[in-house]
N, C-alpha and C. Protein backbone atom coordinates (compact mmCIF):
# COMPACT_ATOMS: atom_id res chain seq x y z
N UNK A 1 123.75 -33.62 -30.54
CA UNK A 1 122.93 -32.44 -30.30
C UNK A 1 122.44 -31.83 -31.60
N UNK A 2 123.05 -32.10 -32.44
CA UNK A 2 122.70 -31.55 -33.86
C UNK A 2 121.87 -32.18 -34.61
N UNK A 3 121.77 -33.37 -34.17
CA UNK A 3 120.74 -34.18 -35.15
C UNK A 3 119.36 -33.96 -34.56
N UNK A 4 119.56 -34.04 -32.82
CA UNK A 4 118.70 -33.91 -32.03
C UNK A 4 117.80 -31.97 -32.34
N UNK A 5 118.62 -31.13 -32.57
CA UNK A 5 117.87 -29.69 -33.06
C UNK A 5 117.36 -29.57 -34.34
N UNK A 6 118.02 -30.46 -35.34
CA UNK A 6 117.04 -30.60 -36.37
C UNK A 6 116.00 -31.30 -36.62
N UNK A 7 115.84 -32.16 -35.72
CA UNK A 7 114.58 -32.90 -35.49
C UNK A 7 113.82 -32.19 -35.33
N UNK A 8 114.01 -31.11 -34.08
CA UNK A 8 112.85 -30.76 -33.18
C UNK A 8 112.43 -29.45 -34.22
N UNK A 9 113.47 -28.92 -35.31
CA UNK A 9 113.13 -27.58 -35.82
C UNK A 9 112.00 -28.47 -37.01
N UNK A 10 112.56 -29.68 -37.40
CA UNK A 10 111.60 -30.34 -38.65
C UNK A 10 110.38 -30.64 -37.95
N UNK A 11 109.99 -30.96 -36.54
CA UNK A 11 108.67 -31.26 -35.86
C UNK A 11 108.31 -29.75 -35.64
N UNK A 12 108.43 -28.93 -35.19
CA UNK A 12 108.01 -27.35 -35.10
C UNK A 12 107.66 -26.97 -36.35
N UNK A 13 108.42 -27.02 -37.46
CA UNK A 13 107.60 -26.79 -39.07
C UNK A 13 106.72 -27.41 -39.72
N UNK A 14 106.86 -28.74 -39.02
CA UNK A 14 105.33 -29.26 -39.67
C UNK A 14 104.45 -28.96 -38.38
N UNK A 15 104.28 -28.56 -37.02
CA UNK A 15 103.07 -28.07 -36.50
C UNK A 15 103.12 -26.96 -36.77
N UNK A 16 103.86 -25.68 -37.81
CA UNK A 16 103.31 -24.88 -37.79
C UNK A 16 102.50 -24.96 -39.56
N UNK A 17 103.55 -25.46 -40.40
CA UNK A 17 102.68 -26.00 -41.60
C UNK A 17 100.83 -26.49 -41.43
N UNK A 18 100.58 -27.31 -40.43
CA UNK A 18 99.34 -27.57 -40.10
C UNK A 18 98.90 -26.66 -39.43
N UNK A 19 99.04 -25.74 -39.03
CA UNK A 19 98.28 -24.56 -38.81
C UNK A 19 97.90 -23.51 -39.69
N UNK A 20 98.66 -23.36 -40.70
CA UNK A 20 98.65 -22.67 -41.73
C UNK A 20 97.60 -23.56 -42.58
N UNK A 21 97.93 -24.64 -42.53
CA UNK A 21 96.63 -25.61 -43.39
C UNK A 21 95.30 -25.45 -42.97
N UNK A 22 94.82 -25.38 -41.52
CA UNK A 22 93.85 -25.57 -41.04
C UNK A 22 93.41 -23.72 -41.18
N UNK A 23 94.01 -23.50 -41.74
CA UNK A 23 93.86 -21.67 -41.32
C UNK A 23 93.49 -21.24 -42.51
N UNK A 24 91.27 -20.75 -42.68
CA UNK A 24 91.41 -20.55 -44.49
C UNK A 24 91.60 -19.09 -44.88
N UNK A 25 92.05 -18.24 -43.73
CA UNK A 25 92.79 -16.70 -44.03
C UNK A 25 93.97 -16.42 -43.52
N UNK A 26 94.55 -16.47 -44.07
CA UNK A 26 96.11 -15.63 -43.63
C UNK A 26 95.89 -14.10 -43.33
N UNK A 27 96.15 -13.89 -41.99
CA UNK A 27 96.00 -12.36 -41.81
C UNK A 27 97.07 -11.20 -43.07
N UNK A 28 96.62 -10.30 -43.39
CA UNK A 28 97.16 -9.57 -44.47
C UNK A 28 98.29 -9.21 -43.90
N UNK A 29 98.74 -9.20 -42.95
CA UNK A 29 100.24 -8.64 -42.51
C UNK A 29 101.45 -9.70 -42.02
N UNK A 30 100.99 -11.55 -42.82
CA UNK A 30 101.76 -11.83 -42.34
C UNK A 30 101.54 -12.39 -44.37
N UNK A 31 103.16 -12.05 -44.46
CA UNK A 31 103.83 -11.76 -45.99
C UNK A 31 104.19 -13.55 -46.34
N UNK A 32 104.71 -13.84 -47.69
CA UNK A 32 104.95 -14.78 -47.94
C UNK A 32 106.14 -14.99 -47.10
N UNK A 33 106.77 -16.32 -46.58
CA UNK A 33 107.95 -16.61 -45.68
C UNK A 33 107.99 -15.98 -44.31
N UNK A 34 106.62 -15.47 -43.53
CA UNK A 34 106.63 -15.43 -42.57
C UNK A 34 105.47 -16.03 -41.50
N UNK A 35 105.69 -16.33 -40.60
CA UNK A 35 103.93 -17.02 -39.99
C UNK A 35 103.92 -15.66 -38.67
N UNK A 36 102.54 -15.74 -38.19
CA UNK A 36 102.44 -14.96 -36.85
C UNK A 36 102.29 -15.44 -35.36
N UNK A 37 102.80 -14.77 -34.43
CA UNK A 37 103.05 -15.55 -33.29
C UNK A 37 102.64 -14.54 -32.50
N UNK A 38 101.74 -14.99 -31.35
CA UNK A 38 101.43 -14.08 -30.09
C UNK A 38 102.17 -14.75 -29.09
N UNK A 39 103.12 -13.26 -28.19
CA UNK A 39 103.43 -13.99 -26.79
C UNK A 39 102.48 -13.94 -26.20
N UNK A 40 102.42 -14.69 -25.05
CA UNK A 40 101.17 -14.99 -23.91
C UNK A 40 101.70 -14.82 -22.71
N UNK A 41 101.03 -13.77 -22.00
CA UNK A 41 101.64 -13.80 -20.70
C UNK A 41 100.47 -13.35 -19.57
N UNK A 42 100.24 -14.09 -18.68
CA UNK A 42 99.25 -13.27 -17.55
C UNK A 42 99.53 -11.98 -17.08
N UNK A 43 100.91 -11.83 -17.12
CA UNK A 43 100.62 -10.45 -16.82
C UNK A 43 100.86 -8.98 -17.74
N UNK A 44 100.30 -9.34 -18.79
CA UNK A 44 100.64 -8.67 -20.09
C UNK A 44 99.29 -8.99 -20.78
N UNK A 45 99.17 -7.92 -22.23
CA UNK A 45 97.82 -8.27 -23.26
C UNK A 45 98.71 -9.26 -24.00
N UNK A 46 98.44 -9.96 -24.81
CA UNK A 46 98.81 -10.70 -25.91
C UNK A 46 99.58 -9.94 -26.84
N UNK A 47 100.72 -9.92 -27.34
CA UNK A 47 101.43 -9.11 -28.35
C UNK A 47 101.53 -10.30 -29.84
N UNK A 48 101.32 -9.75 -31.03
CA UNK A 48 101.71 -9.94 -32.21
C UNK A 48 102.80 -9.92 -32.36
N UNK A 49 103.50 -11.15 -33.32
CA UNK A 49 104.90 -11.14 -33.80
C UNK A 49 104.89 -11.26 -35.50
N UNK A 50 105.08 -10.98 -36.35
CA UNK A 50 105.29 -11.45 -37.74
C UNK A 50 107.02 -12.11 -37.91
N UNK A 51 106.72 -12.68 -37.96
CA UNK A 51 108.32 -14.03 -37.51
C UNK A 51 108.90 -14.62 -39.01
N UNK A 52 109.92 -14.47 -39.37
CA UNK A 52 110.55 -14.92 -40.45
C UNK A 52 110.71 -16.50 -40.63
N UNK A 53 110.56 -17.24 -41.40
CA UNK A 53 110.68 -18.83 -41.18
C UNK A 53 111.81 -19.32 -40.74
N UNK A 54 113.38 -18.21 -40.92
CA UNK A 54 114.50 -18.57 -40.59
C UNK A 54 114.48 -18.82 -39.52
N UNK A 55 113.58 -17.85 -38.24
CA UNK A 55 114.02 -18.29 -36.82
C UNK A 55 113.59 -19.26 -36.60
N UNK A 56 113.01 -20.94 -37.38
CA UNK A 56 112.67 -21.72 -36.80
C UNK A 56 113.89 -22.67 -36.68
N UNK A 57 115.59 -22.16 -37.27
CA UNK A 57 116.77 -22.80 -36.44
C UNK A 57 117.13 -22.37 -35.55
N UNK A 58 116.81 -21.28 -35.16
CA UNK A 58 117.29 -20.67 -33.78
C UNK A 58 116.97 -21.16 -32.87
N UNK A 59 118.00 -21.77 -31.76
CA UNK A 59 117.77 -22.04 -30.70
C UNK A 59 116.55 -21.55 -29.57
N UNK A 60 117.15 -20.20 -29.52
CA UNK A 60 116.12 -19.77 -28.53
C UNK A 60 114.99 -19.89 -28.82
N UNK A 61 114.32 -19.67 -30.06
CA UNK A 61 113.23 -19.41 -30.81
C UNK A 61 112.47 -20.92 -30.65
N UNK A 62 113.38 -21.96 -30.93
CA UNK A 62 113.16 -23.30 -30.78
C UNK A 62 112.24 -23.81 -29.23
N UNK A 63 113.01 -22.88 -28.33
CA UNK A 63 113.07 -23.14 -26.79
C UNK A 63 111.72 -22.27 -26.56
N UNK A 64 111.01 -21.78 -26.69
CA UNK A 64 109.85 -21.02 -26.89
C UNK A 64 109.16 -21.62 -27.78
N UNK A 65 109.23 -22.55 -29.00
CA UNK A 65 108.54 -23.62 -29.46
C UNK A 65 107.85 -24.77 -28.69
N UNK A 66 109.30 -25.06 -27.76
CA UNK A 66 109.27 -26.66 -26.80
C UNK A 66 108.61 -26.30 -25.88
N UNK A 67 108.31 -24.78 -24.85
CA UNK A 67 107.82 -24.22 -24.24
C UNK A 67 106.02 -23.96 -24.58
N UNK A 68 105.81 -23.61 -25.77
CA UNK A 68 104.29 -23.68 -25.99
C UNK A 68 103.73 -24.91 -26.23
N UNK A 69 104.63 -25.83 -26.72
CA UNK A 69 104.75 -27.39 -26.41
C UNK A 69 104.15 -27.85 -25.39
N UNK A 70 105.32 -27.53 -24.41
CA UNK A 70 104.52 -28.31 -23.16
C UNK A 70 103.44 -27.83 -22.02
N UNK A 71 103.30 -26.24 -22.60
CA UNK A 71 101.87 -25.61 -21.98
C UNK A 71 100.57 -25.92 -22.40
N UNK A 72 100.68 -25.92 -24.11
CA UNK A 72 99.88 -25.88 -24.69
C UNK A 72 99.29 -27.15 -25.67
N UNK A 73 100.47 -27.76 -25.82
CA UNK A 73 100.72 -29.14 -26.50
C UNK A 73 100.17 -28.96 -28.54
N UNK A 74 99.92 -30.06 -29.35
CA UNK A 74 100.05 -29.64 -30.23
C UNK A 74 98.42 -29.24 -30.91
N UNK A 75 97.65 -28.66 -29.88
CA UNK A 75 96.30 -28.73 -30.20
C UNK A 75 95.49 -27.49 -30.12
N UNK A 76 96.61 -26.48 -31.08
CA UNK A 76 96.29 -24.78 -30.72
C UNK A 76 95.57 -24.35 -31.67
N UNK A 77 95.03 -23.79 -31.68
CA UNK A 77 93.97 -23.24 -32.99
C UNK A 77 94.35 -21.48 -32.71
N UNK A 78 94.07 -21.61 -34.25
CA UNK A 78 94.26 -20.09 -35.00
C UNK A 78 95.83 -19.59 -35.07
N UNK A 79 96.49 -18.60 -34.28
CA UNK A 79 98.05 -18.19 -34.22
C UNK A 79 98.40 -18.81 -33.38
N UNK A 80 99.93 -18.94 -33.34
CA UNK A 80 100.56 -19.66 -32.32
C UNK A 80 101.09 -18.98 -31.49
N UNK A 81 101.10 -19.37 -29.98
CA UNK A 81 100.93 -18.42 -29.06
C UNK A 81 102.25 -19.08 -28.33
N UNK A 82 102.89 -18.88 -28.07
CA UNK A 82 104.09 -19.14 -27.22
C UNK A 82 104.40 -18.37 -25.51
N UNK A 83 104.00 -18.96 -24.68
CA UNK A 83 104.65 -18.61 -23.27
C UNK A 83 105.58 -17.79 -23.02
N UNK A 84 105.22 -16.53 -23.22
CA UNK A 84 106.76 -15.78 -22.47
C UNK A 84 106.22 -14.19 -22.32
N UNK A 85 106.77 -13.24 -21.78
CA UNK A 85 106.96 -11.97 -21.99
C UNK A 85 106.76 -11.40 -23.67
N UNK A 86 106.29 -10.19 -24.12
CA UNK A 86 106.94 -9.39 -25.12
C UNK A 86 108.21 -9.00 -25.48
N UNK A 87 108.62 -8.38 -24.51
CA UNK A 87 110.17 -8.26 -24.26
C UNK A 87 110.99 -9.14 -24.55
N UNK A 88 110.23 -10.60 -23.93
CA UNK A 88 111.47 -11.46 -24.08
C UNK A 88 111.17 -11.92 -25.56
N UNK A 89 110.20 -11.88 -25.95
CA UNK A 89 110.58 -12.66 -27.80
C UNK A 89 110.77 -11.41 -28.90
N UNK A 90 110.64 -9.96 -28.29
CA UNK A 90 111.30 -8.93 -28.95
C UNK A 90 112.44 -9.25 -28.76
N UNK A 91 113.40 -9.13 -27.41
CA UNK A 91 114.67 -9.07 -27.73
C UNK A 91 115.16 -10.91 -28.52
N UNK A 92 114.58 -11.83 -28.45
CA UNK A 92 115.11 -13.05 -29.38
C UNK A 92 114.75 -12.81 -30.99
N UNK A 93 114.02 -12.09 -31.01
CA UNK A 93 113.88 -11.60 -32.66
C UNK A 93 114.71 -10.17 -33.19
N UNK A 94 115.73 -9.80 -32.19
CA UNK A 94 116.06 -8.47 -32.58
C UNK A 94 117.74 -9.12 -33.09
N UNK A 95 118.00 -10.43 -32.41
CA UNK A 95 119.03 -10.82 -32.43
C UNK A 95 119.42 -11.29 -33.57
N UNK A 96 120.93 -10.87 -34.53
CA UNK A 96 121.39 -11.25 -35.34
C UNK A 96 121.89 -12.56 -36.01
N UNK A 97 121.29 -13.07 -36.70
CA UNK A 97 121.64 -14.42 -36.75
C UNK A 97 122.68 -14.48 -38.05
N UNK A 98 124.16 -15.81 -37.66
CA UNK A 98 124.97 -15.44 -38.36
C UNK A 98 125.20 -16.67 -39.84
């Protein structure tokens, strides 16, 4: 299982590395060591995240990776938008990692 989560966190950093490549402005509010993420939800507006690079070992964070994955696959342009509630990727970013 461990070899298997670092795989998937080393395939999630290089699709987000190529987004950052293909991207010739970095919005001003997302700082060095962080990228930006909108949740997506139909029944919600789109919310902004400014996301630390650490949560790309976090499980959950991961699982909301594999999730815009298989909605969206690897062919997203501009921010990366991940499937879920606000709520729900506020409370996975509020969580302490040890």
């Amino acid at each position: 299982m461990g070899k298997e989560r670092s795989n998937s966190c080393i395939v999630m950093l290089k699709i987000i590395m190529r987004k950052f490549k293909n991207n010739e402005v970095v919005p001003n509010d997302v700082k060095e060591g962080h990228f930006a993420v909108f949740s997506v939800n139909p029944e919600e507006e789109p919310k902004k995240f400014i996301v630390e690079l650490h949560w790309l070992n976090n499980p959950l964070f991961l699982k909301l990776l594999k999730q815009a994955e298989d909605e969206y696959g690897f062919q997203q342009k501009g921010i990366l938008e991940v499937p879920c509630r606000a709520a729900e990727l506020q409370k996975i970013l509020e969580l302490k990692i040890g």
